[in-house]
Structure formats: C-alpha cells, structure tokens
Protein backbone atom coordinates (compact mmCIF):
# COMPACT_ATOMS: atom_id res chain seq x y z
CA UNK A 1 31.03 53.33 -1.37
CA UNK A 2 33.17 50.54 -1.35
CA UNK A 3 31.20 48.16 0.71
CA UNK A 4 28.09 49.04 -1.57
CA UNK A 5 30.40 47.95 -4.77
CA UNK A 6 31.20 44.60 -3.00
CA UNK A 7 27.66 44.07 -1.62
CA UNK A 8 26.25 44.43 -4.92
CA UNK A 9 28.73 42.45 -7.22
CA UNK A 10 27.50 39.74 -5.48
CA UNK A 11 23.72 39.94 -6.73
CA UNK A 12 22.46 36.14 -7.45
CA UNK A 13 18.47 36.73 -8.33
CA UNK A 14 19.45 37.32 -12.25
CA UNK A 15 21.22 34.11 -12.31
CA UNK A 16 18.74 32.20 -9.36
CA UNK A 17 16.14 33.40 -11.94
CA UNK A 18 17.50 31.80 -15.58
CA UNK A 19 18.18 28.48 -13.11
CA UNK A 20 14.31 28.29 -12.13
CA UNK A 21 13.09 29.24 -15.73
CA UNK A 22 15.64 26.70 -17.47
CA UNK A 23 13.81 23.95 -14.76
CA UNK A 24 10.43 24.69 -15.60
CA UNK A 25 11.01 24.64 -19.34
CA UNK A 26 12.39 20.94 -18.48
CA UNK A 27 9.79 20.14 -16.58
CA UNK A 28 7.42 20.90 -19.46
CA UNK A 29 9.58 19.30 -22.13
CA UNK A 30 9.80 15.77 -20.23
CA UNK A 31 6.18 15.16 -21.26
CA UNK A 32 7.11 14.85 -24.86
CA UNK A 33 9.74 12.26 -24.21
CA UNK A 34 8.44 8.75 -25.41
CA UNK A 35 11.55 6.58 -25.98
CA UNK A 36 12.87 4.50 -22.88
CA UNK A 37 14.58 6.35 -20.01
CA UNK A 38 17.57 5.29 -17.91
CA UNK A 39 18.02 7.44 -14.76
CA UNK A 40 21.30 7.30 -12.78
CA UNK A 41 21.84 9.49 -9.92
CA UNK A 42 23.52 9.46 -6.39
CA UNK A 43 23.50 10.10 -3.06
CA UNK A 44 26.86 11.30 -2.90
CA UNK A 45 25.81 13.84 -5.66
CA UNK A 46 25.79 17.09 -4.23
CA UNK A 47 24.55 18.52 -6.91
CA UNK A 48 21.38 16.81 -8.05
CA UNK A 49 19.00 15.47 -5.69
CA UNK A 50 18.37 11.53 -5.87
CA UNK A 51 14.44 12.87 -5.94
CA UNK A 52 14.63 14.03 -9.32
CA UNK A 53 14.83 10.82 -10.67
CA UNK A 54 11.28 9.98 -9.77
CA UNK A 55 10.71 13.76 -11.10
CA UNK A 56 11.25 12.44 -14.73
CA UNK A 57 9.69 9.34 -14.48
CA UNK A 58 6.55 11.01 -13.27
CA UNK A 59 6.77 13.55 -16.27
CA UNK A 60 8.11 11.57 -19.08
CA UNK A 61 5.78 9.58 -21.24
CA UNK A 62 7.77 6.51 -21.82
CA UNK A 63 6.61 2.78 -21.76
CA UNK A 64 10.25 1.46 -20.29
CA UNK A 65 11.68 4.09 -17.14
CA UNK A 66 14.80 2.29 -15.06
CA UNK A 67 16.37 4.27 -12.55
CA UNK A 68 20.18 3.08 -10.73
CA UNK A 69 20.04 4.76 -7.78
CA UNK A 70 23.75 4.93 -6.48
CA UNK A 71 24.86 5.75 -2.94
CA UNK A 72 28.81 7.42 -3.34
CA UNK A 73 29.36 8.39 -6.61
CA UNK A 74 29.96 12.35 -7.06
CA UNK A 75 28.31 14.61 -9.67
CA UNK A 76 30.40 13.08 -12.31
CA UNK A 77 30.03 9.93 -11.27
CA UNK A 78 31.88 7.93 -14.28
CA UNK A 79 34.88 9.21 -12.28
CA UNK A 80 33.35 7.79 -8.89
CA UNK A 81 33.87 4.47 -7.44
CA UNK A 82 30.83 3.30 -8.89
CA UNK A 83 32.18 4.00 -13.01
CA UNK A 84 32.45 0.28 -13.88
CA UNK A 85 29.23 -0.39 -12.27
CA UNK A 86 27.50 2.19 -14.17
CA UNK A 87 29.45 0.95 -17.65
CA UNK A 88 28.05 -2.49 -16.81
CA UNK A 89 24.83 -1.06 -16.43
CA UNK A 90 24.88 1.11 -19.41
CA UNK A 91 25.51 -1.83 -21.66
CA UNK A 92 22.99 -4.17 -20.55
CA UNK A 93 20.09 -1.48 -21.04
CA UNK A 94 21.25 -0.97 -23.99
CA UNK A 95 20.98 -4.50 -25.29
C-alpha cells in the first residue's frame, strides 16, 4: 500500500497535459501579433530551446522580427554574463 501511495503521488500527465494545451493556445495566439518582435534566447538556457525563437517568427505576423541569439546566459539571463549585453541591446531596438 505504501509503495502504491508513493508511485502515484508522483502522477505528471495532469500537469504534462495543461503544459501542452497552454503551448498550443500560444501557438495560435502568435498569429495575431503585428507589432515588432525582439527574441532573446540562449544556449545555456535549459529551459527554452534556442529553436523557439524561429517558432515565433514563423507564427507572428509582424513586419520587423530580430532575434539575439546568446550562447551562456541561463533561463534568467539578465542575471547571466550576457545582462549588459542584452541592456545594450534592449535600448537600441527600442530607439
């Protein structure tokens, strides 16, 4: 009985499944995006994929898409080595 209790407290589909219908909902609100798009991501990000950065460029309906593709910033990466960078980067696309 105990063994059952343990095996089953650890049951990821309910949570696997809000993960895959929160992406597809994404997927289908990039194509109403119009304004410009700046895409940062990372290799070191262990989190998101650098990939999905030509995801939402492909989706999005924007005139003006710029990616910054970094290579060993983390997940939060304006704590990374890369932070003043990424400020410097931030402010010219935004003049």
């Amino acid at each position: 009985r105990y063994l059952a209790e343990q095996y089953w407290k650890w049951n990821y589909m309910s949570p696997a499944a809000e993960l895959l219908k929160i992406q597809k909902l994404c997927l289908k609100k990039l194509k109403k995006v119009t304004g410009d798009v700046f895409t940062i991501v990372s290799h070191g990000d262990q989190a998101i994929p650098v990939e999905v950065a030509d995801i939402i460029e492909m989706n999005v309906r924007s005139a003006k898409c710029e990616k910054l593709i970094l290579t060993e910033s983390p997940h939060v990466m304006t704590q990374g080595p890369d932070k003043k960078l990424i400020a410097d980067k931030l402010i010219d696309w935004f003049r």
